[in-house]
PDB file of N, CA and C in Angstrom:
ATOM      1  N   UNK A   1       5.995   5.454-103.984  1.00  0.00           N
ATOM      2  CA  UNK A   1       7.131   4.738-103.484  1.00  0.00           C
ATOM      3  C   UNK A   1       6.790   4.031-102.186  1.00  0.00           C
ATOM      4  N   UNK A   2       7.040   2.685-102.258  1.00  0.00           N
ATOM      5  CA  UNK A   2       7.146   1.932-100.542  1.00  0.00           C
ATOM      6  C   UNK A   2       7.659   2.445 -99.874  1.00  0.00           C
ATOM      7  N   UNK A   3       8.069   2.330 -98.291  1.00  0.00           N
ATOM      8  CA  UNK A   3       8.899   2.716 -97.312  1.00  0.00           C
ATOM      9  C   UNK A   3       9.245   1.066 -97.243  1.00  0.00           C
ATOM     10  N   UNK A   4      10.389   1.320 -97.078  1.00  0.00           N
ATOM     11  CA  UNK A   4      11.139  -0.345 -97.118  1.00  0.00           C
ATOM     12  C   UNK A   4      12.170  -0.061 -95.757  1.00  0.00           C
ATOM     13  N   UNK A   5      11.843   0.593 -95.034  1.00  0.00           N
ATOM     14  CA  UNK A   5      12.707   1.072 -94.277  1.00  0.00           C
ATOM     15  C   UNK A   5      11.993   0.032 -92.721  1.00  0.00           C
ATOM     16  N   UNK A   6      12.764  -0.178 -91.963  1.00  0.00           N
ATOM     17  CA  UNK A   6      12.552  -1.122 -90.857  1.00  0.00           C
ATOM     18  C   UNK A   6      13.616  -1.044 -89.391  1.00  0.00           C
ATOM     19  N   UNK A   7      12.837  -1.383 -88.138  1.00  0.00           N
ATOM     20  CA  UNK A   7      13.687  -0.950 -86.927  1.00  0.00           C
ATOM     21  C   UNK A   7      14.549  -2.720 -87.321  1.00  0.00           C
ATOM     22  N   UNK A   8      15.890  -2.293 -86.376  1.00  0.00           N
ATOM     23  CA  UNK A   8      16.658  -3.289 -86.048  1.00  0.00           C
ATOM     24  C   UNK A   8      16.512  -3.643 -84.534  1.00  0.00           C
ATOM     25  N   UNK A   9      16.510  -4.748 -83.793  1.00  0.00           N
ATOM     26  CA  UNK A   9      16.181  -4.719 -82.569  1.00  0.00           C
ATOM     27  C   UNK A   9      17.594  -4.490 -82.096  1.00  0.00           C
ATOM     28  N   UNK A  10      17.397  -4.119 -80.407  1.00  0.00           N
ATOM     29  CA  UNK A  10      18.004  -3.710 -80.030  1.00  0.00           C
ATOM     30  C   UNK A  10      19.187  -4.233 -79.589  1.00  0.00           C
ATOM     31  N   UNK A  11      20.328  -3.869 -79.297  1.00  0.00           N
ATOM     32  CA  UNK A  11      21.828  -4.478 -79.796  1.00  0.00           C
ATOM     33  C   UNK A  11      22.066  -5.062 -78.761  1.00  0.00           C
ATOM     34  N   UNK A  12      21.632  -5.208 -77.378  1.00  0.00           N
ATOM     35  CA  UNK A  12      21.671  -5.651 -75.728  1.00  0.00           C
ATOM     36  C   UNK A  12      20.931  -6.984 -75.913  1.00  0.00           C
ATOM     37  N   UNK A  13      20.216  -7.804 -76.960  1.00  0.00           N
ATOM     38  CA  UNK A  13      19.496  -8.410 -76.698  1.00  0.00           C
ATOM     39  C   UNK A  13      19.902  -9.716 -76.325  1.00  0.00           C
ATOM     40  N   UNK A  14      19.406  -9.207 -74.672  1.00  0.00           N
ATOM     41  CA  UNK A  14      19.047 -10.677 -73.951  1.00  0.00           C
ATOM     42  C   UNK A  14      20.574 -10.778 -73.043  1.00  0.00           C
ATOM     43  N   UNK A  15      21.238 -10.320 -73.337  1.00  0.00           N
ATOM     44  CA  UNK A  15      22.708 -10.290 -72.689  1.00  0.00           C
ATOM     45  C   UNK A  15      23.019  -9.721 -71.350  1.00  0.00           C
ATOM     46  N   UNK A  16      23.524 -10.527 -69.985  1.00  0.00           N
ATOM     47  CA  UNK A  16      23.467 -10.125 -68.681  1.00  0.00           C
ATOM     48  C   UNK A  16      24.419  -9.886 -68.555  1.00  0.00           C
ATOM     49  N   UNK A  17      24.477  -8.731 -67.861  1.00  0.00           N
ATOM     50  CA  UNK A  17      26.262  -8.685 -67.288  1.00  0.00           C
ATOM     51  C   UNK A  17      26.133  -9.117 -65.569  1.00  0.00           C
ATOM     52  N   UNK A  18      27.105 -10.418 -65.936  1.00  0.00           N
ATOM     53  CA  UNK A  18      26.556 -10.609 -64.323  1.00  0.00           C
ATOM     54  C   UNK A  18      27.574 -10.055 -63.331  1.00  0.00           C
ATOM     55  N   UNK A  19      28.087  -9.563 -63.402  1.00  0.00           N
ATOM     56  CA  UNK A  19      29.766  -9.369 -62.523  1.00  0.00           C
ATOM     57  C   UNK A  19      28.598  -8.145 -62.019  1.00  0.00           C
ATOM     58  N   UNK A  20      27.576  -7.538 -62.610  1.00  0.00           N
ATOM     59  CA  UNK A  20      26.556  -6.486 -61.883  1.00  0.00           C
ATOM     60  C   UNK A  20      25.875  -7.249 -60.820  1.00  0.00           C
ATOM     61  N   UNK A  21      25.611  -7.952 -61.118  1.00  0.00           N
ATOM     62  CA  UNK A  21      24.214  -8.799 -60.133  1.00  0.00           C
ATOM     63  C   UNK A  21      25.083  -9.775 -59.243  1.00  0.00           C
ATOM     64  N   UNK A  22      26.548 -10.296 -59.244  1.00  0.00           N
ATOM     65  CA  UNK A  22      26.840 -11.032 -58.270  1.00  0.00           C
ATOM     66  C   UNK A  22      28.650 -10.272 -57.615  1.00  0.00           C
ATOM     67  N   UNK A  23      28.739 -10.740 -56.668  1.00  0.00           N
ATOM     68  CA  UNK A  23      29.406 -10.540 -56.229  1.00  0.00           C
ATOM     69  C   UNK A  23      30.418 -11.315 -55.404  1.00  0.00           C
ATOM     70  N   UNK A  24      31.585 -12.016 -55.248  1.00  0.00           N
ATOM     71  CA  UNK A  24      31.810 -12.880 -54.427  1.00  0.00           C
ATOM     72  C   UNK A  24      32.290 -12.446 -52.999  1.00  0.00           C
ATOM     73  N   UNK A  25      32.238 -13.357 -52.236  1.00  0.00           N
ATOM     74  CA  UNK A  25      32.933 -12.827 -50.432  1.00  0.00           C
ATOM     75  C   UNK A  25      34.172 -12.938 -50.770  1.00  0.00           C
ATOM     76  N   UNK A  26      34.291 -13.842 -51.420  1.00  0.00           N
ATOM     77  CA  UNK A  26      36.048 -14.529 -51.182  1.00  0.00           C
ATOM     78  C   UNK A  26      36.308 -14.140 -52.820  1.00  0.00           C
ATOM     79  N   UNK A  27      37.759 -12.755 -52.316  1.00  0.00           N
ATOM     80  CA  UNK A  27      38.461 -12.265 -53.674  1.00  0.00           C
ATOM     81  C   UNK A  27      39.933 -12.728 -53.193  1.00  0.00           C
ATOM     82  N   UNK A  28      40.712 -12.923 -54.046  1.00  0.00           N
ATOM     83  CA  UNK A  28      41.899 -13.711 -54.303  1.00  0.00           C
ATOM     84  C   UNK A  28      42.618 -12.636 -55.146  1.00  0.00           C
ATOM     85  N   UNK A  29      43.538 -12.045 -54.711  1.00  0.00           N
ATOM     86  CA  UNK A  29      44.416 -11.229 -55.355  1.00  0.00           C
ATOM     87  C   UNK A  29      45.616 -12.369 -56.647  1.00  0.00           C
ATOM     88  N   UNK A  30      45.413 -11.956 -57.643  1.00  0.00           N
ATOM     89  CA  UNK A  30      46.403 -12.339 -58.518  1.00  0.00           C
ATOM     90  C   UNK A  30      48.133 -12.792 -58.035  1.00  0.00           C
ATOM     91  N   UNK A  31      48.429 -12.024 -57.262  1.00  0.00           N
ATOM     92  CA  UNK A  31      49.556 -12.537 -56.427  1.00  0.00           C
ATOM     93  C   UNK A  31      49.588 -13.351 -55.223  1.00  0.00           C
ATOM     94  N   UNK A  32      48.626 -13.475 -54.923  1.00  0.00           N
ATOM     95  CA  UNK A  32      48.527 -15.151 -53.845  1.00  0.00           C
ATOM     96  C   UNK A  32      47.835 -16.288 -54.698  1.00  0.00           C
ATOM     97  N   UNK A  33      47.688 -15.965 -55.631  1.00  0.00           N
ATOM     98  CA  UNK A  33      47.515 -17.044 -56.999  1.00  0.00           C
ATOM     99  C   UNK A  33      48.906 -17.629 -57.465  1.00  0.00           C
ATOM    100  N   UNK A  34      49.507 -16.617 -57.751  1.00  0.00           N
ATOM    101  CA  UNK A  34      50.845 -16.528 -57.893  1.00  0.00           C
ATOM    102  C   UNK A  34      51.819 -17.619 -56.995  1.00  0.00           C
ATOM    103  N   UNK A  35      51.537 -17.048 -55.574  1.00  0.00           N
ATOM    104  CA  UNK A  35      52.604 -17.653 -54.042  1.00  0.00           C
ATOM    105  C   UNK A  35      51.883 -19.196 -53.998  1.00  0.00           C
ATOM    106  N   UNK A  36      51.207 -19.110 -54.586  1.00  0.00           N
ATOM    107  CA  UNK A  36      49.904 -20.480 -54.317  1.00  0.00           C
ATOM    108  C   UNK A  36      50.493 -21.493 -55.145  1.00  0.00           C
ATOM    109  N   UNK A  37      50.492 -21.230 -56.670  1.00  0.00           N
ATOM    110  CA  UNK A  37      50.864 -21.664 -57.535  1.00  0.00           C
ATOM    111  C   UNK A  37      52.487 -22.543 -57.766  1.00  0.00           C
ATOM    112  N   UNK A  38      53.494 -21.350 -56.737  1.00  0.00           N
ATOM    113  CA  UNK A  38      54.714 -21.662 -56.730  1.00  0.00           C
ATOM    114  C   UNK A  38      55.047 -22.262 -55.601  1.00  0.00           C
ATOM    115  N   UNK A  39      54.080 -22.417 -54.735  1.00  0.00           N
ATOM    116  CA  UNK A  39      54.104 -23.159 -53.584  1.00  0.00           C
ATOM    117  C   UNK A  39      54.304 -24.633 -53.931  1.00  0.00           C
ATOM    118  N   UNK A  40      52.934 -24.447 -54.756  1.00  0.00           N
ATOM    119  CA  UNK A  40      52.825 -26.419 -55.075  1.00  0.00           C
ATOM    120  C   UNK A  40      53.429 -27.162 -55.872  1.00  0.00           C
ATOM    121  N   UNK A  41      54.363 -25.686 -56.939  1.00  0.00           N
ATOM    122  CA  UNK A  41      55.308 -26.756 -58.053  1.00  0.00           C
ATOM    123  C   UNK A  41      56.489 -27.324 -57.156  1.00  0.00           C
ATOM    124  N   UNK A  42      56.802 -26.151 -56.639  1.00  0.00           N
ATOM    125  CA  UNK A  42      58.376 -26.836 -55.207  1.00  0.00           C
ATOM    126  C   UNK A  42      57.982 -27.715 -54.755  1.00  0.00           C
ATOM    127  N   UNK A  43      56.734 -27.942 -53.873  1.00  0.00           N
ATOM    128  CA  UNK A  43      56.878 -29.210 -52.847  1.00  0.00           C
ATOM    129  C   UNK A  43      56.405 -29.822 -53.782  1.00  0.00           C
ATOM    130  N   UNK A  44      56.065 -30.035 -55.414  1.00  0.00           N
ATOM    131  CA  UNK A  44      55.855 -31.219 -56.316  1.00  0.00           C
ATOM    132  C   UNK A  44      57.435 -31.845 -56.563  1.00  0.00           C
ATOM    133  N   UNK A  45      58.252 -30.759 -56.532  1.00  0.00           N
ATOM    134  CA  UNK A  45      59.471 -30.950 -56.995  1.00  0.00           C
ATOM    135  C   UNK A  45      59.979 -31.494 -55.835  1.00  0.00           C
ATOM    136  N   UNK A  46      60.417 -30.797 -54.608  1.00  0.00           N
ATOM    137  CA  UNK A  46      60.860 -31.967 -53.917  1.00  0.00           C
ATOM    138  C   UNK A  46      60.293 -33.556 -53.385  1.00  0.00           C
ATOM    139  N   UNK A  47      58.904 -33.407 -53.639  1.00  0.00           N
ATOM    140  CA  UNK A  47      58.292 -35.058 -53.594  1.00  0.00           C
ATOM    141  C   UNK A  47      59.246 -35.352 -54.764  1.00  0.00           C
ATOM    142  N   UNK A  48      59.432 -35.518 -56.128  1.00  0.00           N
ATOM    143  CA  UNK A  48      60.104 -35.873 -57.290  1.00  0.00           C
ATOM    144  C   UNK A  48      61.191 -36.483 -56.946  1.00  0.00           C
ATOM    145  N   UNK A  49      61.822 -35.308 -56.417  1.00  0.00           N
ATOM    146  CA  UNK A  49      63.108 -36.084 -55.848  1.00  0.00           C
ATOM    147  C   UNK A  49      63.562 -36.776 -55.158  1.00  0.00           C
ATOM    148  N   UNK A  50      62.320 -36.655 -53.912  1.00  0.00           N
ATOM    149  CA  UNK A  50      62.708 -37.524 -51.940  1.00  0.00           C
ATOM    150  C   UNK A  50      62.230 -38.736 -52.723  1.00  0.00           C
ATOM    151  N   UNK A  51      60.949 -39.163 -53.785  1.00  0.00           N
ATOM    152  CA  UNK A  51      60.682 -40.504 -54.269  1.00  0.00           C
ATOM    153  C   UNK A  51      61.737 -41.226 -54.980  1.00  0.00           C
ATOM    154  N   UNK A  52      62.979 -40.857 -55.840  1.00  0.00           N
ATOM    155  CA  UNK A  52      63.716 -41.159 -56.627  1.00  0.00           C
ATOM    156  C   UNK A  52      64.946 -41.780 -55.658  1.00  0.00           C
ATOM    157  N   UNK A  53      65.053 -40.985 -54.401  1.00  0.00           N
ATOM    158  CA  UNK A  53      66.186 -41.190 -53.580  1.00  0.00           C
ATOM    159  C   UNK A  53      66.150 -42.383 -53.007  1.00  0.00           C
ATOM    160  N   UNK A  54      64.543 -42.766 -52.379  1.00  0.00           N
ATOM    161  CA  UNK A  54      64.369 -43.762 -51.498  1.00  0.00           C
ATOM    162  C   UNK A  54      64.271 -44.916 -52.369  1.00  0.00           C
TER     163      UNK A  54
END
């Protein structure tokens, strides 16, 4: 009988996890994303309106 039997390579291949190897200075909490976000739709909204008036 043959041996038909064979390795599979290995299941990691070649794949970095980089969130290991980097790191940033500047982290941003999800909620000043948030205050950030709702900051700029208002003063979009009142430009909208002060342009329509004049």
């Amino acid at each position: 009988m043959a041996d038909n039997s064979f390795r599979m390579p290995s299941g990691s291949g070649g794949l970095v996890r980089y969130s290991d190897e980097y790191k940033s200075k500047v982290q941003i909490k999800p909620v000043h994303v948030i205050i950030i976000i709702t900051v700029v739709v208002i003063a979009e909204i009142i430009l909208i309106f002060a342009g329509k008036t004049a």
